[in-house]
C-alpha atoms as a PDB file:
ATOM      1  CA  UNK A   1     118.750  50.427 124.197  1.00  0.00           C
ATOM      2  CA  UNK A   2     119.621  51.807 127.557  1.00  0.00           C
ATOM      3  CA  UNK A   3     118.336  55.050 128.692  1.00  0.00           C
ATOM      4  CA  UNK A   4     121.281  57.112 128.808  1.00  0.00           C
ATOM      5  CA  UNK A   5     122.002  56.514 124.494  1.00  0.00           C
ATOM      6  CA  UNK A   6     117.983  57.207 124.180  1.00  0.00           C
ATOM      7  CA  UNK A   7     118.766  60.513 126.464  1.00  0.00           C
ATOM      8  CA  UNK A   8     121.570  61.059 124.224  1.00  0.00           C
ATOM      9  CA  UNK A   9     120.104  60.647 120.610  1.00  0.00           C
ATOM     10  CA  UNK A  10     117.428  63.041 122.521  1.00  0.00           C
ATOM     11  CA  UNK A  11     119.722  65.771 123.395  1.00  0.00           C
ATOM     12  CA  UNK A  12     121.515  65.725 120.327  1.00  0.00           C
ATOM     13  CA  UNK A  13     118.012  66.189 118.179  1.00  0.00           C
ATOM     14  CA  UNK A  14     116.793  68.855 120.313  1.00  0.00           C
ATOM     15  CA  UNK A  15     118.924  71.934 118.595  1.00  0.00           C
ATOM     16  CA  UNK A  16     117.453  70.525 115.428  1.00  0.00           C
ATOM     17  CA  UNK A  17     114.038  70.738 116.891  1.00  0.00           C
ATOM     18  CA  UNK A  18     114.741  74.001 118.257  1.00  0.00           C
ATOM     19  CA  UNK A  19     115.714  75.899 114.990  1.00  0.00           C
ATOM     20  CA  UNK A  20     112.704  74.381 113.353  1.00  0.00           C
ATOM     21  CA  UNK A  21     110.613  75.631 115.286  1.00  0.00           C
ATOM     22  CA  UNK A  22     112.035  78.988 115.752  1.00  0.00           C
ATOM     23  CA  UNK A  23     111.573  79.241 111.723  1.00  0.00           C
ATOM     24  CA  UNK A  24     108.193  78.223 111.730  1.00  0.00           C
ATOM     25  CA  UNK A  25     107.519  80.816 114.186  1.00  0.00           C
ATOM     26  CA  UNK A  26     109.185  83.627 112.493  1.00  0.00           C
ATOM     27  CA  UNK A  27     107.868  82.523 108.854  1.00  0.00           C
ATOM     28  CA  UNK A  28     104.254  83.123 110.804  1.00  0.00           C
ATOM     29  CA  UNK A  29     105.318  86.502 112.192  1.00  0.00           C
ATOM     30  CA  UNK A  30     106.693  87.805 108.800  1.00  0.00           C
ATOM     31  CA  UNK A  31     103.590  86.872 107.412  1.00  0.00           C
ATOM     32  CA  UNK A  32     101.148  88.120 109.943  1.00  0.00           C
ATOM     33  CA  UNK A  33     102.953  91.608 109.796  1.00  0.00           C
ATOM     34  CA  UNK A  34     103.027  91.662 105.632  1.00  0.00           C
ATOM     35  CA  UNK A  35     100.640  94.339 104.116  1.00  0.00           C
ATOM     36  CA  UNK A  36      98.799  94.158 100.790  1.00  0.00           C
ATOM     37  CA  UNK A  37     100.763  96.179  98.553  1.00  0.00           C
ATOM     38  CA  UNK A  38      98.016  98.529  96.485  1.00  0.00           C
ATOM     39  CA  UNK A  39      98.606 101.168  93.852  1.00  0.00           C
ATOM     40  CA  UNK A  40      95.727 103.569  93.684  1.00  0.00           C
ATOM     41  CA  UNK A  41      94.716 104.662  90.458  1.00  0.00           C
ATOM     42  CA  UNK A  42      92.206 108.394  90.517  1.00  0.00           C
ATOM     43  CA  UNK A  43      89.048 107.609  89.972  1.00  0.00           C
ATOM     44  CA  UNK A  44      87.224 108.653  86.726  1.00  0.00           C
ATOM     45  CA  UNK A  45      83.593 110.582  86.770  1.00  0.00           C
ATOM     46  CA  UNK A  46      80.730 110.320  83.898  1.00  0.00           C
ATOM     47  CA  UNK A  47      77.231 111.944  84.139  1.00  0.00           C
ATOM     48  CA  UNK A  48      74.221 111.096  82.327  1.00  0.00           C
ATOM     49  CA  UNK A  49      71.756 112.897  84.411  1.00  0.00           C
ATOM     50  CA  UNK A  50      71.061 114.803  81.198  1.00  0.00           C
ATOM     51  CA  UNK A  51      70.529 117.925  84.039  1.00  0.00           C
ATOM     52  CA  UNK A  52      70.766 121.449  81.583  1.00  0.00           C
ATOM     53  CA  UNK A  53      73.206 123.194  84.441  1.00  0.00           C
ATOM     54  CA  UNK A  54      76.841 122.699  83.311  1.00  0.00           C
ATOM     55  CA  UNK A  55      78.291 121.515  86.643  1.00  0.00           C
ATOM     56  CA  UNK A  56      81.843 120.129  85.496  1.00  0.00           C
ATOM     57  CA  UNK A  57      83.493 122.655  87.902  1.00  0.00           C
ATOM     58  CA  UNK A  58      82.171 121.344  90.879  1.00  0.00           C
ATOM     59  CA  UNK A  59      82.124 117.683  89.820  1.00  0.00           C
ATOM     60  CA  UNK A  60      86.176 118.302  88.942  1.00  0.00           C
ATOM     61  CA  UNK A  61      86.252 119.621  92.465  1.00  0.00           C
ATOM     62  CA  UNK A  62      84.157 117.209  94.368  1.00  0.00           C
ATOM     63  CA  UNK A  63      86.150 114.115  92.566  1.00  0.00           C
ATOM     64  CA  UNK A  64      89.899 115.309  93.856  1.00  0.00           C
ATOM     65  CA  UNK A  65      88.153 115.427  96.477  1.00  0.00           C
ATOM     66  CA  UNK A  66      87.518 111.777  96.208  1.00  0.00           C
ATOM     67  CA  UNK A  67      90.442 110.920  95.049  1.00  0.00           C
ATOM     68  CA  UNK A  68      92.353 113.206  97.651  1.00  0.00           C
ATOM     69  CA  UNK A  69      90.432 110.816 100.401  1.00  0.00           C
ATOM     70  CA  UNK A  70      90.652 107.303  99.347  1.00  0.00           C
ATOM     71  CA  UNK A  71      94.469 108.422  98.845  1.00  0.00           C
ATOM     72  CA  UNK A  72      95.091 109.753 102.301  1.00  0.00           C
ATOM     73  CA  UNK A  73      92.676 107.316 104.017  1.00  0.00           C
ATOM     74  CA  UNK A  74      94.840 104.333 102.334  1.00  0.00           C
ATOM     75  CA  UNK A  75      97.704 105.979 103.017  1.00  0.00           C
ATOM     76  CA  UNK A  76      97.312 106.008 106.445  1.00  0.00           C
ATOM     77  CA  UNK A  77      95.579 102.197 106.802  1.00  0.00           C
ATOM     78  CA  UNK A  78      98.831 100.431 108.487  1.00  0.00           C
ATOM     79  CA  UNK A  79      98.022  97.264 106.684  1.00  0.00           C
ATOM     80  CA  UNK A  80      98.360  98.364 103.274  1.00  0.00           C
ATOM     81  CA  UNK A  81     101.348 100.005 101.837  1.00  0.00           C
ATOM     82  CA  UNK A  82     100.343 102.057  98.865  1.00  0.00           C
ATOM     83  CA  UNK A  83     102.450 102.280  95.791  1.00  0.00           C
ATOM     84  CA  UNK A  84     102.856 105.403  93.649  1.00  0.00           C
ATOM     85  CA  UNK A  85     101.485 105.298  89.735  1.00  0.00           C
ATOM     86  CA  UNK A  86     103.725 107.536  87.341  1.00  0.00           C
ATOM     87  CA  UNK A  87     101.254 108.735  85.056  1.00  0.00           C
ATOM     88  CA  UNK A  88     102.133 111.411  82.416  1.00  0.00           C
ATOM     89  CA  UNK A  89      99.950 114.523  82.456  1.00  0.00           C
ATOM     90  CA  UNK A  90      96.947 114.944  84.796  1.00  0.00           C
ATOM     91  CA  UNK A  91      94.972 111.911  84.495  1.00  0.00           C
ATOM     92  CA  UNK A  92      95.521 108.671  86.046  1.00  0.00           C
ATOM     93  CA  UNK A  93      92.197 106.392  85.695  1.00  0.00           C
ATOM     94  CA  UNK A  94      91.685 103.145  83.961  1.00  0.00           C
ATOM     95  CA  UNK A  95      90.313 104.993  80.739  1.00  0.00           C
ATOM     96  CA  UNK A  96      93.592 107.440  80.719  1.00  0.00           C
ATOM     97  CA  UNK A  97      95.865 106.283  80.129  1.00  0.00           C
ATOM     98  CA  UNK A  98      94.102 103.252  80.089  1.00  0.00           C
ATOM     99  CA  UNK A  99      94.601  99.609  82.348  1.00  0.00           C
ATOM    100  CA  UNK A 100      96.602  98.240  80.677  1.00  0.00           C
ATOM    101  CA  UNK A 101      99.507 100.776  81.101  1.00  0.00           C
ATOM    102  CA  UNK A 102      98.151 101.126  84.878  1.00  0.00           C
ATOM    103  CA  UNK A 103      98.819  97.252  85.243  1.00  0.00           C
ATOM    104  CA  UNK A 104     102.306  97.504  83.977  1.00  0.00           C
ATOM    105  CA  UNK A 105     102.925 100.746  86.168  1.00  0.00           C
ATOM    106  CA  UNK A 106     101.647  98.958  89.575  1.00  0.00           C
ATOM    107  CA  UNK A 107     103.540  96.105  88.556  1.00  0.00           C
ATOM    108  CA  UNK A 108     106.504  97.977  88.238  1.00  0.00           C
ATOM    109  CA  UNK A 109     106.393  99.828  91.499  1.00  0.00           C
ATOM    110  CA  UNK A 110     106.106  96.745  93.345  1.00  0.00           C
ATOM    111  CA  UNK A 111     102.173  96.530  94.165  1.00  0.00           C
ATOM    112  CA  UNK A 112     100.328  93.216  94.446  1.00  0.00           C
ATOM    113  CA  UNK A 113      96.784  94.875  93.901  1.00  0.00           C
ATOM    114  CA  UNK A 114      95.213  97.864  91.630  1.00  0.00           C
ATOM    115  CA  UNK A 115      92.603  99.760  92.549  1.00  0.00           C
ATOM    116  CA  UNK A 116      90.212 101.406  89.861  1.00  0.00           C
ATOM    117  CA  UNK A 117      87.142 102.974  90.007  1.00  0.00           C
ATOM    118  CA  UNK A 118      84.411 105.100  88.370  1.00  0.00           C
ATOM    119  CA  UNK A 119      81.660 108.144  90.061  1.00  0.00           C
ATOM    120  CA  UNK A 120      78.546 107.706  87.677  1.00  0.00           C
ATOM    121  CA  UNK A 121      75.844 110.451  88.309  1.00  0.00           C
ATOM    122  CA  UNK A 122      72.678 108.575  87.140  1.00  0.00           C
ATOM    123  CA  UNK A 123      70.252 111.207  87.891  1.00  0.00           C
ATOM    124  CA  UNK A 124      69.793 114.447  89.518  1.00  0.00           C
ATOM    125  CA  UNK A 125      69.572 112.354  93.351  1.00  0.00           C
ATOM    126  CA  UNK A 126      70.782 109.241  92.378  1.00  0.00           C
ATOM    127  CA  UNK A 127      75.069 108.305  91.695  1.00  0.00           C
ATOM    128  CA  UNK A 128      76.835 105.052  92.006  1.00  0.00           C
ATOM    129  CA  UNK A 129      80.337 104.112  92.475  1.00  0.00           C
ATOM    130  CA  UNK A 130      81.849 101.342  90.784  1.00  0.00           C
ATOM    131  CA  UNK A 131      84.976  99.851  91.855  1.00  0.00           C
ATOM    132  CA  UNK A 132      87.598  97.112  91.585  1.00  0.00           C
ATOM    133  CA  UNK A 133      90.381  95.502  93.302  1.00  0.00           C
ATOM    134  CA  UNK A 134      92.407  93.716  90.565  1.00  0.00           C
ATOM    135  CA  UNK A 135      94.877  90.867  91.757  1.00  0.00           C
ATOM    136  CA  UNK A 136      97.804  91.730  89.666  1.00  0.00           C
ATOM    137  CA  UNK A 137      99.692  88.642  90.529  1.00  0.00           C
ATOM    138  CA  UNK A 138      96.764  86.342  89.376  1.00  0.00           C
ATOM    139  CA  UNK A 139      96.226  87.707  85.760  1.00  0.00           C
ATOM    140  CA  UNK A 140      94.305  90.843  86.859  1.00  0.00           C
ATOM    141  CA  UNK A 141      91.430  88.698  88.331  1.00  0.00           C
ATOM    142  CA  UNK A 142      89.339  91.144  90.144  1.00  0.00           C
ATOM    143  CA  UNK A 143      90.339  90.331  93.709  1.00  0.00           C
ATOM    144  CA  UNK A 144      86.879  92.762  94.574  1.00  0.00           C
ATOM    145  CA  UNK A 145      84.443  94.379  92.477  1.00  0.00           C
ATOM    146  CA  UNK A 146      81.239  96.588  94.232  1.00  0.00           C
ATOM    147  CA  UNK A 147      79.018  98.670  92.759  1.00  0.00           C
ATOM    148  CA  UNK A 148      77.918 100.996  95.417  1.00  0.00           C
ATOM    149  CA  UNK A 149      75.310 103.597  95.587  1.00  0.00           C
ATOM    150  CA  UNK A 150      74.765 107.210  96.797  1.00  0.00           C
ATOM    151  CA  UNK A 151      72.110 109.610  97.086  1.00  0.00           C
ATOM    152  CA  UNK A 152      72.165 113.545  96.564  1.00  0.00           C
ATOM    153  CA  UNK A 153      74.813 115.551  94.662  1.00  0.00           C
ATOM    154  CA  UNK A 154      76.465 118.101  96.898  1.00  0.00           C
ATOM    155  CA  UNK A 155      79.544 118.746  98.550  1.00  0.00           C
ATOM    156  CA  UNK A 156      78.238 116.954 101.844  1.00  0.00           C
ATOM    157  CA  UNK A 157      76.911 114.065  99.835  1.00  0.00           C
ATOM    158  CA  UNK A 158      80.128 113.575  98.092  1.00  0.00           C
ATOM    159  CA  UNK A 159      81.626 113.447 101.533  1.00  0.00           C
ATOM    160  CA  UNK A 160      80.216 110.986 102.886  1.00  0.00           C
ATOM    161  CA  UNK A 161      79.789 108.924  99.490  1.00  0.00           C
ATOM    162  CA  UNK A 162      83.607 108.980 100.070  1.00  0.00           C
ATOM    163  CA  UNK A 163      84.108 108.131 103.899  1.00  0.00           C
ATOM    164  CA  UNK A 164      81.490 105.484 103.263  1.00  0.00           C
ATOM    165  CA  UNK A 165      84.081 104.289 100.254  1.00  0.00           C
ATOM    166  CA  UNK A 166      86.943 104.088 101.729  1.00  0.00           C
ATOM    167  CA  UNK A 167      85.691 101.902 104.389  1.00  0.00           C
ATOM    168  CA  UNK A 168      84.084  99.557 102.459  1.00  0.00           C
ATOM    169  CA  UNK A 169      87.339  99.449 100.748  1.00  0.00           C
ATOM    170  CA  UNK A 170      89.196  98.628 103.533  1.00  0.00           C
ATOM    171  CA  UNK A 171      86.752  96.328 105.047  1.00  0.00           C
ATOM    172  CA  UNK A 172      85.931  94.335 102.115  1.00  0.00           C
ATOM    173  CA  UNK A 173      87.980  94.657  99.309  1.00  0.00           C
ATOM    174  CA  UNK A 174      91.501  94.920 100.305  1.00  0.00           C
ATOM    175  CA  UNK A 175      93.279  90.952 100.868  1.00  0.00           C
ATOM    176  CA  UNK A 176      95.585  90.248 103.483  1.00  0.00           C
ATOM    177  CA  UNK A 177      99.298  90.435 102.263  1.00  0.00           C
END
């Protein structure tokens, strides 16, 4: 074959080439930029420190609290895009109104993930969090689950029991889009 018809059948490929490899390129950029898609259900509390003082009142307080910072804290993490729940009345954990309504309510808004979780005061000094990330696109297969502990039971505790949280949440248990 002479060179000019190999330059030719060259040529004529290389706008072919060209788009594919502009596609390739923007298929990777889409899918760099996508962001997990969570919905964020409140976090539920139980004590059995058996301790005589009633303390519901502050433990009501110090868990919005909680659930006021994983919220804003996820909010603002710019690769996640949180997802409302529409829960009726004031409760919006996995025991009310339960997970599986929560499932079907992420689902329906759109989110790829759910996140659940529980306070447990154990004792007097001792609390643990338990959490999950369920994959809602892979049968609800926990995508993350962490048990993670805290000591004391104060505002300031509570604080950083939730700071600590809400990294470890974002460090370990939230998947790439």
């Amino acid at each position: 074959m002479a060179p000019q018809n190999v330059y030719r059948r060259i040529t004529r490929g290389m706008p072919l080439l060209l788009l594919a490899g502009t596609m390739a390129m923007a298929a990777t950029i889409v899918a760099d930029t996508e962001k997990s898609t969570l919905a964020l259900a409140q976090f539920d509390f139980q004590d059995t420190s058996g301790e005589v003082q009633d303390q519901s009142a502050e433990h009501a307080a110090r868990l919005r609290s909680l659930n006021e910072t994983l919220h804003d804290g996820l909010a603002g993490n710019p690769e996640i895009t949180l997802v409302g729940l529409e829960c009726e009345g004031e409760r919006c954990t996995h025991r009310t109104p339960g997970l599986a309504v929560l499932t079907r309510q992420a689902k329906t808004a759109g989110a790829r993930y759910l996140l659940v979780g529980e306070v447990h005061k154990v004792s007097t000094l001792i609390g643990r969090v338990r959490l999950a990330v369920l994959d809602l696109n892979d049968n609800n297969k926990f995508a993350c689950e962490q048990l993670l502990s805290y000591r004391g039971d104060s505002d300031e505790a509570w604080q950083r029991m939730a700071q600590y949280t809400l990294r470890h949440i974002e460090e370990s248990c939230i998947p790439p889009g």
